[in-house]
PDB file of N, CA and C in Angstrom:
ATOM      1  N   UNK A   1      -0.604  -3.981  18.683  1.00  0.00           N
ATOM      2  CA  UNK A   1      -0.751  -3.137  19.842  1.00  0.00           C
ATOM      3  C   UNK A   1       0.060  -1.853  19.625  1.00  0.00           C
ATOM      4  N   UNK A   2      -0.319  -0.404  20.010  1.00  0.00           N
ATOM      5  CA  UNK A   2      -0.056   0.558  19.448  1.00  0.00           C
ATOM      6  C   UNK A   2       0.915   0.969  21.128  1.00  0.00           C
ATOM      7  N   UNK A   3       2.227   0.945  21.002  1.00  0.00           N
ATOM      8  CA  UNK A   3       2.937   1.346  22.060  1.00  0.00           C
ATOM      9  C   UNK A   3       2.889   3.412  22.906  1.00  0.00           C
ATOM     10  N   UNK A   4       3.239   2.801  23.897  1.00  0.00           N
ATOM     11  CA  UNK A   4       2.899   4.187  24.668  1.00  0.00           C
ATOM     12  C   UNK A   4       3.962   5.227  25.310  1.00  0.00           C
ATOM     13  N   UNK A   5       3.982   6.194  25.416  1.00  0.00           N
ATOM     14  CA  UNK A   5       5.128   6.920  25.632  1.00  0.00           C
ATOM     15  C   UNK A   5       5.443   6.917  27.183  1.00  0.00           C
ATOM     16  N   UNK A   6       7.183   6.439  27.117  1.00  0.00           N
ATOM     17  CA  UNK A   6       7.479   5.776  28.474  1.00  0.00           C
ATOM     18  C   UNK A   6       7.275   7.256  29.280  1.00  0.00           C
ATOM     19  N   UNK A   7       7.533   8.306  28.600  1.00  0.00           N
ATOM     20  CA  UNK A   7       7.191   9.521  29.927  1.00  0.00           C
ATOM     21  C   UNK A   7       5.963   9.850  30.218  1.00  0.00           C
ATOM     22  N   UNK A   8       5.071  10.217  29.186  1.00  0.00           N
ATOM     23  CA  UNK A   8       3.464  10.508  29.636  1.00  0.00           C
ATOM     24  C   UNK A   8       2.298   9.730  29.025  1.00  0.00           C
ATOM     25  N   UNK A   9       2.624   8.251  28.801  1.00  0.00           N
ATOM     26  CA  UNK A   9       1.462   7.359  28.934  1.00  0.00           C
ATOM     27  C   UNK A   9       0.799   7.369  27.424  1.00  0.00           C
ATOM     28  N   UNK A  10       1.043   8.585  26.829  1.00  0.00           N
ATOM     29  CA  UNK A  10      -0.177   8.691  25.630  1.00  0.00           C
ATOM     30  C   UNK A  10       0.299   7.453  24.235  1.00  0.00           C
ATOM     31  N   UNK A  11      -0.220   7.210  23.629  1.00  0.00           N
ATOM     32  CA  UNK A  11      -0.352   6.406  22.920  1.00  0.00           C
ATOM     33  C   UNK A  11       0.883   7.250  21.345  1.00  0.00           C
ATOM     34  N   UNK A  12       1.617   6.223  21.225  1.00  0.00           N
ATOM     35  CA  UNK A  12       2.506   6.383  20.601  1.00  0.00           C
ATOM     36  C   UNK A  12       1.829   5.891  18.847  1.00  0.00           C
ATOM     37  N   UNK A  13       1.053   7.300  17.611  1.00  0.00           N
ATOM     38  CA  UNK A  13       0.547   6.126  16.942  1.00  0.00           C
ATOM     39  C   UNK A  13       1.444   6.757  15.649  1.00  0.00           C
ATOM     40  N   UNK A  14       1.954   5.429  14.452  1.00  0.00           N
ATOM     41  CA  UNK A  14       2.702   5.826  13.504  1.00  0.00           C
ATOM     42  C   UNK A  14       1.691   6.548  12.922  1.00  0.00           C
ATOM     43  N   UNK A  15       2.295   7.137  11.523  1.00  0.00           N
ATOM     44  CA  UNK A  15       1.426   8.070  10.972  1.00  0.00           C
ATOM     45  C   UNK A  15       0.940   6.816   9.633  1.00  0.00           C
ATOM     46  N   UNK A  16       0.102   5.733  10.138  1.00  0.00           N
ATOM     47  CA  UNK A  16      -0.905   4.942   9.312  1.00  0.00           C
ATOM     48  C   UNK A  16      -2.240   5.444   9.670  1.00  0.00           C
ATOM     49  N   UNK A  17      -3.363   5.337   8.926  1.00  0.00           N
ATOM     50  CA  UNK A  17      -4.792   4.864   8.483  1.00  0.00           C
ATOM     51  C   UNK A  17      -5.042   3.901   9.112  1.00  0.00           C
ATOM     52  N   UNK A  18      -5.484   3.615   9.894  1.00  0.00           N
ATOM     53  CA  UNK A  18      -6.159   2.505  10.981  1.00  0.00           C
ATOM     54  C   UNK A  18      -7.560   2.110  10.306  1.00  0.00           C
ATOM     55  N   UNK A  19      -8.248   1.111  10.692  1.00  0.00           N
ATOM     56  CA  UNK A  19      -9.413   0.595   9.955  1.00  0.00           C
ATOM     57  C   UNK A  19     -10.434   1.822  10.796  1.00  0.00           C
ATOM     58  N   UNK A  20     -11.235   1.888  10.561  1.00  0.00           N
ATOM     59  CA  UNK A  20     -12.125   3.271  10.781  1.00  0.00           C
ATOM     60  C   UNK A  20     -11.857   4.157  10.785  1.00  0.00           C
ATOM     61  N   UNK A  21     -10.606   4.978  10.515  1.00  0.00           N
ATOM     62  CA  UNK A  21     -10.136   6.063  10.196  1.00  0.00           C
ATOM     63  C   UNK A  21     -10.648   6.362   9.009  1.00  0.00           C
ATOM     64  N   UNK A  22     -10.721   7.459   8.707  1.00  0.00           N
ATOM     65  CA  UNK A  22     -10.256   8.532   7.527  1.00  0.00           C
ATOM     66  C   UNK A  22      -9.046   9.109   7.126  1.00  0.00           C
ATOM     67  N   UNK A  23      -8.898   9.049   5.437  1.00  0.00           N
ATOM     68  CA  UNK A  23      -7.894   9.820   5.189  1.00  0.00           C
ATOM     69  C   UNK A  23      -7.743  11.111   5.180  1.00  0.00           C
ATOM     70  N   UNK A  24      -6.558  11.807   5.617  1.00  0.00           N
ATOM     71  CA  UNK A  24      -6.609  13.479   5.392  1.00  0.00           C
ATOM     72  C   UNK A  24      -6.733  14.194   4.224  1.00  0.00           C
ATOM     73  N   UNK A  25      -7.634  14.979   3.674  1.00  0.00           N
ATOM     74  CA  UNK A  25      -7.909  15.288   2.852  1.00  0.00           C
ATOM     75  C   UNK A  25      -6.192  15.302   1.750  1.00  0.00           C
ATOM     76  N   UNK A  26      -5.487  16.603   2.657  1.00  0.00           N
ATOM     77  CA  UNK A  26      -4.700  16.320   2.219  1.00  0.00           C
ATOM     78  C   UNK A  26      -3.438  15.743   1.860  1.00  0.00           C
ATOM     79  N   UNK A  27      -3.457  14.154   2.557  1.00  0.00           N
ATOM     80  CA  UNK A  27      -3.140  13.049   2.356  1.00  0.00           C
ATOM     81  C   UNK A  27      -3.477  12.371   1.286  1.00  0.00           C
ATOM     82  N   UNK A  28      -4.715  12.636   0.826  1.00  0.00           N
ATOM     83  CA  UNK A  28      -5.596  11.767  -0.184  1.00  0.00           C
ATOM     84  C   UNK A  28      -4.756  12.506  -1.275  1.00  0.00           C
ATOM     85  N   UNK A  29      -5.293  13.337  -1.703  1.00  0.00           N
ATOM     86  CA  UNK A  29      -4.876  14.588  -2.396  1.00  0.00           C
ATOM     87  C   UNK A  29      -2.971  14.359  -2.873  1.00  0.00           C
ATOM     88  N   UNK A  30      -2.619  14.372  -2.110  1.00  0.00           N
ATOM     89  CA  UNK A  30      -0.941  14.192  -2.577  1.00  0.00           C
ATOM     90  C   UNK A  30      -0.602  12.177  -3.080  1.00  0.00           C
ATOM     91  N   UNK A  31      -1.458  11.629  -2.583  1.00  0.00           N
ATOM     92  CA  UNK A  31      -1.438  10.212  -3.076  1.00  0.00           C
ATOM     93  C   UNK A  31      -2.019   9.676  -4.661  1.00  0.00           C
ATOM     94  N   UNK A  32      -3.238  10.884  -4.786  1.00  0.00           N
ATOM     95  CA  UNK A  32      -3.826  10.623  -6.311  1.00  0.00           C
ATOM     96  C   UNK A  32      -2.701  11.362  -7.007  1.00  0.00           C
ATOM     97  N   UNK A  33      -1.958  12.268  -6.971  1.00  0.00           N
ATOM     98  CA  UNK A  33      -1.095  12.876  -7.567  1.00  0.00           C
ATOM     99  C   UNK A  33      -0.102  12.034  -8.079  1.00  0.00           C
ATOM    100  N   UNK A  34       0.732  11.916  -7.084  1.00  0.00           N
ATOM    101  CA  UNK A  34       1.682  10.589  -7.086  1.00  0.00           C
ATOM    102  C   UNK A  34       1.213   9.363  -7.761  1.00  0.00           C
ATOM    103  N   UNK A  35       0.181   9.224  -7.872  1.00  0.00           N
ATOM    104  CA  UNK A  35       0.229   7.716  -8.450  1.00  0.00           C
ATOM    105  C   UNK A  35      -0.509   8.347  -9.783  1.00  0.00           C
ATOM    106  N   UNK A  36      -0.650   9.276  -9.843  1.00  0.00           N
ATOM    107  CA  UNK A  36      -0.907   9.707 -11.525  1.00  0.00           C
ATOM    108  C   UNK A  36       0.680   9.633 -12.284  1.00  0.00           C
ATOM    109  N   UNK A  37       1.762   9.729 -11.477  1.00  0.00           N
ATOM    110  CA  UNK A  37       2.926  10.237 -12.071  1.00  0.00           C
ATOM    111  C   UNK A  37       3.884   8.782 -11.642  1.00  0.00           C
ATOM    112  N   UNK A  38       3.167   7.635 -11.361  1.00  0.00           N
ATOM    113  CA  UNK A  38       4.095   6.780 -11.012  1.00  0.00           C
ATOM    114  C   UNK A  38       4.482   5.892 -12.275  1.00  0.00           C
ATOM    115  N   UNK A  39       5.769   5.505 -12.265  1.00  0.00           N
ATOM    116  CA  UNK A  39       6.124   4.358 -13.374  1.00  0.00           C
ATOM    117  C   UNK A  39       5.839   3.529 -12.742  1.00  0.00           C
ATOM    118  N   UNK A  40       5.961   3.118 -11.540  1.00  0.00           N
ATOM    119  CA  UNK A  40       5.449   1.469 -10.882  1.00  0.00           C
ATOM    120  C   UNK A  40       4.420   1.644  -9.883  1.00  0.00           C
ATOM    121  N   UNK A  41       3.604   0.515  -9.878  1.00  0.00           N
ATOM    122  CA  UNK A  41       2.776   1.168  -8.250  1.00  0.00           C
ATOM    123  C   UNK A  41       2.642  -0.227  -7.369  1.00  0.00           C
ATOM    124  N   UNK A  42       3.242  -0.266  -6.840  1.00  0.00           N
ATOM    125  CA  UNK A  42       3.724  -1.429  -5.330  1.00  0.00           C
ATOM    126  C   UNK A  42       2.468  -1.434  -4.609  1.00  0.00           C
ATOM    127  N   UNK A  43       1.471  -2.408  -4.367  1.00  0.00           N
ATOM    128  CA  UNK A  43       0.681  -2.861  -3.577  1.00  0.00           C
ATOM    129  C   UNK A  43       1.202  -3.490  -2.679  1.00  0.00           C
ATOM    130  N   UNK A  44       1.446  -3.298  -1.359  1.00  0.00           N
ATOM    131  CA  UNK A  44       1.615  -4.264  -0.372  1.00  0.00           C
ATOM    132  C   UNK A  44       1.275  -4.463   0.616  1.00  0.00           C
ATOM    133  N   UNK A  45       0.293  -5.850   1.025  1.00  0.00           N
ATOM    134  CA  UNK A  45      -0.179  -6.301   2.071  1.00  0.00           C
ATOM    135  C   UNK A  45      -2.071  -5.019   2.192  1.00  0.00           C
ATOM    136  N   UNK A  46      -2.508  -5.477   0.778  1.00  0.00           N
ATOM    137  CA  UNK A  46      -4.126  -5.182   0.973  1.00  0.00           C
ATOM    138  C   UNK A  46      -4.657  -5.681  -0.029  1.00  0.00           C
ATOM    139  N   UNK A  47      -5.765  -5.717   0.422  1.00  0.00           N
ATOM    140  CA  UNK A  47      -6.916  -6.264  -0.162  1.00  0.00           C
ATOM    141  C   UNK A  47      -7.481  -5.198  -1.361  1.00  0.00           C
ATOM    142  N   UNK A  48      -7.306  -4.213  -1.274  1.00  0.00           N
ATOM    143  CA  UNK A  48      -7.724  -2.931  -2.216  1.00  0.00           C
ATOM    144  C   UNK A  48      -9.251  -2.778  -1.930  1.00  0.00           C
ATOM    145  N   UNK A  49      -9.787  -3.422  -0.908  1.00  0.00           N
ATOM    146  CA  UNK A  49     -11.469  -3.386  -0.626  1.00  0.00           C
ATOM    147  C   UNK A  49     -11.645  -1.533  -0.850  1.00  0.00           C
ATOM    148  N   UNK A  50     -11.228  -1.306   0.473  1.00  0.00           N
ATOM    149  CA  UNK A  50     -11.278   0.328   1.220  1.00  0.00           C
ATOM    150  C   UNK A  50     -11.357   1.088   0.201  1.00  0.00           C
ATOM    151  N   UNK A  51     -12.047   1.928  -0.083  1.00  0.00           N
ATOM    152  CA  UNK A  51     -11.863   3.600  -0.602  1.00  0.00           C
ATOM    153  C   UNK A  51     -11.615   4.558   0.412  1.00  0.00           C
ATOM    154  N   UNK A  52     -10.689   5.226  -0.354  1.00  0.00           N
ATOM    155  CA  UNK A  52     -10.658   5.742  -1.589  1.00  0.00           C
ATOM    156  C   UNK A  52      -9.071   5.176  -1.970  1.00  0.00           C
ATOM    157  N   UNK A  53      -8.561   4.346  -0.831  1.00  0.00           N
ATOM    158  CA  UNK A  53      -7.389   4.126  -1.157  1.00  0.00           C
ATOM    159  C   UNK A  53      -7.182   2.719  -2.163  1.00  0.00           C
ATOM    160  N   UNK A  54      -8.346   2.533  -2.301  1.00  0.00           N
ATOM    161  CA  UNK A  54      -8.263   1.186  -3.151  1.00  0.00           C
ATOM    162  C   UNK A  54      -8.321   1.490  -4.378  1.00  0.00           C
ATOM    163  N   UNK A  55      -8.796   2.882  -4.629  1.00  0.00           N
ATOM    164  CA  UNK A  55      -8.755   3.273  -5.999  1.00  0.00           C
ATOM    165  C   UNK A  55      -7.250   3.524  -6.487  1.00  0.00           C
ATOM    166  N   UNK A  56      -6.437   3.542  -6.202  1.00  0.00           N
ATOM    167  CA  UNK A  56      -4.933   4.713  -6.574  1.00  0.00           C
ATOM    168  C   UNK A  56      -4.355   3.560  -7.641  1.00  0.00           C
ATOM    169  N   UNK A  57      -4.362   2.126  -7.067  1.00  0.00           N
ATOM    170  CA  UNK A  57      -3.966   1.236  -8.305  1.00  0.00           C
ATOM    171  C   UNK A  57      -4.253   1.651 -10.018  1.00  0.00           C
ATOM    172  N   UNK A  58      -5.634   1.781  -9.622  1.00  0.00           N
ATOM    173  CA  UNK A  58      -6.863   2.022 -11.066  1.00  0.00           C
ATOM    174  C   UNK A  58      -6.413   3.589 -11.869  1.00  0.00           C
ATOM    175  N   UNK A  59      -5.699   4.388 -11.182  1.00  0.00           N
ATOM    176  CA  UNK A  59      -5.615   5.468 -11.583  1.00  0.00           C
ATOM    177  C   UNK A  59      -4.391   5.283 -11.770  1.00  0.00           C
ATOM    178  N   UNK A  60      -3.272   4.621 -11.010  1.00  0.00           N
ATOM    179  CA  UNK A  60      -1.861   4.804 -11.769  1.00  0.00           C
ATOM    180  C   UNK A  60      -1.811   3.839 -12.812  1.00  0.00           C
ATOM    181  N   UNK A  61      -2.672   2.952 -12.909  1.00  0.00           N
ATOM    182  CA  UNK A  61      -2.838   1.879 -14.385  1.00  0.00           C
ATOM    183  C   UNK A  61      -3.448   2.695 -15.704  1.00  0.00           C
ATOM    184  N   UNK A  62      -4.126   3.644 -15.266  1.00  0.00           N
ATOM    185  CA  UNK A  62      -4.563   4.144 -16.658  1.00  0.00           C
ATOM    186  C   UNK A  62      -3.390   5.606 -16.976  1.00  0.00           C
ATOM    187  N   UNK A  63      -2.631   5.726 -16.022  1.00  0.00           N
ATOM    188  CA  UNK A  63      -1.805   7.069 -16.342  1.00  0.00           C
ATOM    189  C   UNK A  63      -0.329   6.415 -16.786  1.00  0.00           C
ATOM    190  N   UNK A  64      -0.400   4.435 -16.621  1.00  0.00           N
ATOM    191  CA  UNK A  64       0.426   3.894 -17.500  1.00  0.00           C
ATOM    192  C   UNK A  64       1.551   3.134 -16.569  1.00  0.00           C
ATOM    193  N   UNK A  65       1.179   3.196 -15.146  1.00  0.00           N
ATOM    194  CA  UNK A  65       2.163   2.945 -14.764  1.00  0.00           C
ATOM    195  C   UNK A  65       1.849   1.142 -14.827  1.00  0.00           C
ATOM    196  N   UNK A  66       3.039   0.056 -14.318  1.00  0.00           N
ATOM    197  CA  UNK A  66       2.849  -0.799 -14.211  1.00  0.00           C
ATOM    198  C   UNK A  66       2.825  -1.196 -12.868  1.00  0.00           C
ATOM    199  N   UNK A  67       1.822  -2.431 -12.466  1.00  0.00           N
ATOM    200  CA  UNK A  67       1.423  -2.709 -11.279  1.00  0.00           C
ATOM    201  C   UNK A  67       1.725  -3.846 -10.836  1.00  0.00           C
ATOM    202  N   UNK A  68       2.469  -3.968  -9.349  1.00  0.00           N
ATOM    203  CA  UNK A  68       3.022  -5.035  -8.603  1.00  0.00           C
ATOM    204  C   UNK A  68       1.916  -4.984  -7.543  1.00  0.00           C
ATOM    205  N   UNK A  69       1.453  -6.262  -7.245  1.00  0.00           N
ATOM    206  CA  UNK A  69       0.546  -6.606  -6.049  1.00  0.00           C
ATOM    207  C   UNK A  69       1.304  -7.570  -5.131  1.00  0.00           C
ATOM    208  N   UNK A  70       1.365  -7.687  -4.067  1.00  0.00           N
ATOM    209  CA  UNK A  70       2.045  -8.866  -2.985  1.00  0.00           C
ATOM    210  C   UNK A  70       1.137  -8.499  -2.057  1.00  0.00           C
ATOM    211  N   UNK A  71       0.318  -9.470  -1.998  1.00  0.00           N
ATOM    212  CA  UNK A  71      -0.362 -10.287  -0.741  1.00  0.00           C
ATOM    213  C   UNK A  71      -0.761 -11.249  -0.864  1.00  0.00           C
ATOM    214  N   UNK A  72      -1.539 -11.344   0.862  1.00  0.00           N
ATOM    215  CA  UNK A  72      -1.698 -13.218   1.051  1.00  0.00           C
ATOM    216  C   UNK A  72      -2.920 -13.320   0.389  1.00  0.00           C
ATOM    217  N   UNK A  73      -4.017 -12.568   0.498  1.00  0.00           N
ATOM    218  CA  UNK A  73      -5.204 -13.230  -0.443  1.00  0.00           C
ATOM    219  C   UNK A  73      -5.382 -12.410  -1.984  1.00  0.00           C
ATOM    220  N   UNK A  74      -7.057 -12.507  -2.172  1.00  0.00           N
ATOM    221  CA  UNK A  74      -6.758 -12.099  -4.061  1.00  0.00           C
ATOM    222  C   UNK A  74      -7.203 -10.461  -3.350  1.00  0.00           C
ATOM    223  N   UNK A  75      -7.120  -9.652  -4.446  1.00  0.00           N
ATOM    224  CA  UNK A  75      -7.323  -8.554  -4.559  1.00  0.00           C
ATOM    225  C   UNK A  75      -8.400  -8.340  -6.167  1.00  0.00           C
ATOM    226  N   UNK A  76      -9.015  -7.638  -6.042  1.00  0.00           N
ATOM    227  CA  UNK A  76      -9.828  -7.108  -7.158  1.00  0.00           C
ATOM    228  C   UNK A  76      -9.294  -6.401  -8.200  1.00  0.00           C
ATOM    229  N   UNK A  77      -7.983  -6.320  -8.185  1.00  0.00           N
ATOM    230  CA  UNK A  77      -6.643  -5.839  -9.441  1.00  0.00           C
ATOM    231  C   UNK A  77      -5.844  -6.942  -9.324  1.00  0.00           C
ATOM    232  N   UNK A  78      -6.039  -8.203  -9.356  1.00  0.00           N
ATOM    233  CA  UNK A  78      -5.240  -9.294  -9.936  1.00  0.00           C
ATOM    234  C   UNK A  78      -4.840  -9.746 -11.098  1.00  0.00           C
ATOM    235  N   UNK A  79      -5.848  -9.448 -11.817  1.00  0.00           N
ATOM    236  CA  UNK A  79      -6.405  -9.762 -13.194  1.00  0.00           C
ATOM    237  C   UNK A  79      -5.107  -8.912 -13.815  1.00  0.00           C
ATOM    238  N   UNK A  80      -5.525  -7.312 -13.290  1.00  0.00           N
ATOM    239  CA  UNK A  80      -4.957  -5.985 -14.413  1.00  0.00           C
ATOM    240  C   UNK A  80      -3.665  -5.971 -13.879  1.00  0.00           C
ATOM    241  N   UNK A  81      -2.580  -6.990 -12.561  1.00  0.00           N
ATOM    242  CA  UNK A  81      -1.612  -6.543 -12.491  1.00  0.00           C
ATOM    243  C   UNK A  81      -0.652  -7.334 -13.262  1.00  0.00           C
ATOM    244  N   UNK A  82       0.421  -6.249 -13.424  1.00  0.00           N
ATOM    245  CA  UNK A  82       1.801  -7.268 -14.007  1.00  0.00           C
ATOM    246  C   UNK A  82       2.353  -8.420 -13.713  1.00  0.00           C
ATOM    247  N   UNK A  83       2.294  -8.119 -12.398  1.00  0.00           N
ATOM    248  CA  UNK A  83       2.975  -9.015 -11.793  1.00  0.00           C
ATOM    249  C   UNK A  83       1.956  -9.264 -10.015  1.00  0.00           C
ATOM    250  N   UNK A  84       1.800 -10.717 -10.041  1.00  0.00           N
ATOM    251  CA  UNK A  84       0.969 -10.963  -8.371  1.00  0.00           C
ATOM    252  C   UNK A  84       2.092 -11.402  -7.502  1.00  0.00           C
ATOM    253  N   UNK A  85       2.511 -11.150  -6.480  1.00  0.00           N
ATOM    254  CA  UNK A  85       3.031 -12.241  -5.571  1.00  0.00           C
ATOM    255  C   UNK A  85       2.526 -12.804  -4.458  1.00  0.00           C
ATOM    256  N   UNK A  86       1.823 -14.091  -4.323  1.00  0.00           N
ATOM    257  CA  UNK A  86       1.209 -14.491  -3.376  1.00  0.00           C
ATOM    258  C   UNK A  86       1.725 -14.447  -1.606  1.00  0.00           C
ATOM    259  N   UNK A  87       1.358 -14.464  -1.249  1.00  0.00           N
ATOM    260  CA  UNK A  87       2.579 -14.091   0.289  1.00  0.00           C
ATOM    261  C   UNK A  87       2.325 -12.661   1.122  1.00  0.00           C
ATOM    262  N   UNK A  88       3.095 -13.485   2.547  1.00  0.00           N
ATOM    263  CA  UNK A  88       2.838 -12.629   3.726  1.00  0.00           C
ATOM    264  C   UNK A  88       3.983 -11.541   3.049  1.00  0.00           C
ATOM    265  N   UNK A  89       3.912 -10.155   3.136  1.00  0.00           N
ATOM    266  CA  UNK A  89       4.707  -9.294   2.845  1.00  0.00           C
ATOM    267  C   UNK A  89       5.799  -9.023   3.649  1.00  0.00           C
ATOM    268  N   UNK A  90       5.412  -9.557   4.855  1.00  0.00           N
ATOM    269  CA  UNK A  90       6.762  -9.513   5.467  1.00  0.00           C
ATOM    270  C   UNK A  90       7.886 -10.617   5.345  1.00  0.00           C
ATOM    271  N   UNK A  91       7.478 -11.173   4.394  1.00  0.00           N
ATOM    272  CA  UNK A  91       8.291 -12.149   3.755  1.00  0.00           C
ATOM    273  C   UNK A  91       8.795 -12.224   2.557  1.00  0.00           C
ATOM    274  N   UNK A  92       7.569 -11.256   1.990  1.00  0.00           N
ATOM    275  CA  UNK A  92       8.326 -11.407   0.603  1.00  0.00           C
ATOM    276  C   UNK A  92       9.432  -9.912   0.242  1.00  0.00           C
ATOM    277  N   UNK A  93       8.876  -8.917   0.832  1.00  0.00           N
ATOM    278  CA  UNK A  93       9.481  -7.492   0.385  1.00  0.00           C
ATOM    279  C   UNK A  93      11.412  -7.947   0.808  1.00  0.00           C
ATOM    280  N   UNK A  94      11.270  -8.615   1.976  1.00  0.00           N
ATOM    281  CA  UNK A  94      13.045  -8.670   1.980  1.00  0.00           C
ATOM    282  C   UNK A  94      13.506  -9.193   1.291  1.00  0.00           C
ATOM    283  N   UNK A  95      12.605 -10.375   0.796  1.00  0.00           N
ATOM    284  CA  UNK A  95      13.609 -11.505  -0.218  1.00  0.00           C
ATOM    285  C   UNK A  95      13.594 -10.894  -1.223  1.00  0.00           C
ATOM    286  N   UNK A  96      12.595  -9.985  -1.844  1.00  0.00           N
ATOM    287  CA  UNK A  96      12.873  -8.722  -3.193  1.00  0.00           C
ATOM    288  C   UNK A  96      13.696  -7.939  -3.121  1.00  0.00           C
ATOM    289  N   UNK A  97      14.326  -7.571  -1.678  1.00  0.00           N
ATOM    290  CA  UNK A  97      14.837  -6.877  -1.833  1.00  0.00           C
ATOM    291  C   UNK A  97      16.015  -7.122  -1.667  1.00  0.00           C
ATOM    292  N   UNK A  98      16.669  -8.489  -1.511  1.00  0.00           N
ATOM    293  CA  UNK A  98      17.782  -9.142  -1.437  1.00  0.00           C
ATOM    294  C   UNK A  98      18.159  -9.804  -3.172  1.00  0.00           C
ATOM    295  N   UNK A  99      17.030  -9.549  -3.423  1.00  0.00           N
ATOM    296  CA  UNK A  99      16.985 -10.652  -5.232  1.00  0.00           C
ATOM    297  C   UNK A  99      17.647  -8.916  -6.279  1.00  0.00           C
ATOM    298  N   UNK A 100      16.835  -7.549  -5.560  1.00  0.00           N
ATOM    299  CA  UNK A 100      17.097  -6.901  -6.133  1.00  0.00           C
ATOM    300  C   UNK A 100      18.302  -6.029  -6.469  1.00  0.00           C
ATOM    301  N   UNK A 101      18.907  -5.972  -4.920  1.00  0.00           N
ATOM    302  CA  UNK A 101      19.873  -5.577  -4.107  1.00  0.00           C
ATOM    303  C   UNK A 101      21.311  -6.488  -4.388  1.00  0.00           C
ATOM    304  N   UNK A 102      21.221  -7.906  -5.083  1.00  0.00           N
ATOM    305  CA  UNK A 102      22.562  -8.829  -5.475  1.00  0.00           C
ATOM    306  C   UNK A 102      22.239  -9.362  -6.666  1.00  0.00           C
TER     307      UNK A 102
END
Protein backbone atom coordinates (compact mmCIF):
# COMPACT_ATOMS: atom_id res chain seq x y z
CA UNK A 1 0.00 0.00 0.00
CA UNK A 2 1.49 3.25 -1.21
CA UNK A 3 1.16 5.79 1.93
CA UNK A 4 -0.36 9.33 1.75
CA UNK A 5 0.65 12.70 2.75
CA UNK A 6 -0.63 13.47 6.31
CA UNK A 7 -1.16 17.26 5.06
CA UNK A 8 -2.73 17.03 1.54
CA UNK A 9 -3.92 13.47 1.01
CA UNK A 10 -1.84 12.86 -2.25
CA UNK A 11 -0.22 9.71 -2.53
CA UNK A 12 3.20 9.49 -1.21
CA UNK A 13 5.06 7.26 -4.19
CA UNK A 14 8.96 6.16 -3.77
CA UNK A 15 10.81 6.76 -6.82
CA UNK A 16 10.22 2.74 -8.02
CA UNK A 17 8.77 1.31 -11.44
CA UNK A 18 5.49 -0.09 -10.46
CA UNK A 19 4.15 -3.03 -12.66
CA UNK A 20 2.59 -1.07 -15.64
CA UNK A 21 4.74 1.66 -15.51
CA UNK A 22 7.38 2.70 -17.79
CA UNK A 23 10.84 3.49 -17.44
CA UNK A 24 12.16 7.11 -17.91
CA UNK A 25 13.91 7.32 -20.79
CA UNK A 26 16.38 8.81 -18.94
CA UNK A 27 16.41 6.41 -16.22
CA UNK A 28 16.87 3.61 -18.69
CA UNK A 29 19.66 5.37 -20.26
CA UNK A 30 21.85 5.98 -17.02
CA UNK A 31 21.13 2.16 -15.90
CA UNK A 32 22.55 0.58 -19.33
CA UNK A 33 25.54 2.75 -18.65
CA UNK A 34 26.16 1.68 -15.24
CA UNK A 35 25.86 -1.77 -15.72
CA UNK A 36 28.17 -1.58 -18.78
CA UNK A 37 30.81 -0.34 -16.17
CA UNK A 38 29.83 -2.62 -13.30
CA UNK A 39 32.33 -5.17 -11.61
CA UNK A 40 29.31 -6.86 -9.86
CA UNK A 41 25.66 -6.75 -10.77
CA UNK A 42 23.24 -7.59 -7.67
CA UNK A 43 19.86 -8.92 -8.74
CA UNK A 44 17.46 -8.60 -6.05
CA UNK A 45 14.06 -9.86 -5.58
CA UNK A 46 13.06 -10.36 -9.68
CA UNK A 47 12.24 -12.50 -11.91
CA UNK A 48 14.19 -10.63 -14.86
CA UNK A 49 10.77 -11.37 -16.99
CA UNK A 50 10.18 -7.31 -17.68
CA UNK A 51 12.05 -5.35 -20.32
CA UNK A 52 13.96 -3.56 -20.70
CA UNK A 53 15.03 -3.94 -17.21
CA UNK A 54 15.55 -7.55 -17.47
CA UNK A 55 18.04 -7.02 -19.95
CA UNK A 56 20.89 -4.99 -17.76
CA UNK A 57 22.07 -8.48 -16.21
CA UNK A 58 22.91 -9.68 -20.01
CA UNK A 59 24.76 -6.55 -20.72
CA UNK A 60 26.80 -6.22 -17.52
CA UNK A 61 27.76 -10.10 -18.12
CA UNK A 62 29.16 -9.50 -21.43
CA UNK A 63 31.03 -6.09 -20.36
CA UNK A 64 32.49 -8.75 -17.68
CA UNK A 65 31.01 -8.01 -14.74
CA UNK A 66 30.12 -10.88 -12.34
CA UNK A 67 26.55 -11.73 -11.43
CA UNK A 68 24.74 -12.26 -8.03
CA UNK A 69 20.99 -13.24 -8.26
CA UNK A 70 18.82 -13.58 -4.81
CA UNK A 71 15.39 -14.54 -5.17
CA UNK A 72 12.57 -16.72 -4.22
CA UNK A 73 11.89 -18.26 -7.64
CA UNK A 74 14.23 -19.15 -10.88
CA UNK A 75 15.09 -16.40 -13.08
CA UNK A 76 16.16 -16.85 -16.79
CA UNK A 77 20.02 -15.84 -15.75
CA UNK A 78 20.43 -18.69 -13.34
CA UNK A 79 22.35 -20.74 -15.42
CA UNK A 80 24.94 -17.55 -16.41
CA UNK A 81 25.07 -16.38 -12.70
CA UNK A 82 27.99 -16.73 -10.29
CA UNK A 83 26.45 -17.05 -7.67
CA UNK A 84 22.16 -17.89 -7.00
CA UNK A 85 20.73 -17.33 -3.63
CA UNK A 86 17.47 -18.88 -3.20
CA UNK A 87 15.32 -16.68 -0.75
CA UNK A 88 12.98 -13.93 0.26
CA UNK A 89 15.43 -10.88 -0.06
CA UNK A 90 14.37 -9.47 2.77
CA UNK A 91 16.02 -12.07 4.42
CA UNK A 92 18.76 -12.69 2.81
CA UNK A 93 20.41 -9.05 1.94
CA UNK A 94 20.79 -8.50 5.97
CA UNK A 95 22.26 -11.73 6.73
CA UNK A 96 24.88 -10.70 3.70
CA UNK A 97 25.24 -8.02 5.03
CA UNK A 98 26.03 -9.06 8.53
CA UNK A 99 28.35 -12.14 6.97
CA UNK A 100 29.95 -9.20 5.05
CA UNK A 101 30.10 -6.49 7.54
CA UNK A 102 31.96 -9.18 10.53
Amino acid sequence: MIPKCEDCGCLLKPDAVFFGEGLSPEKLSMAVEASKEAGVFLVAGSSLAVRPAGGLPERARRAGARLIIINEGPTRFDARADMRIQGKTGDVLPALVDVVLT
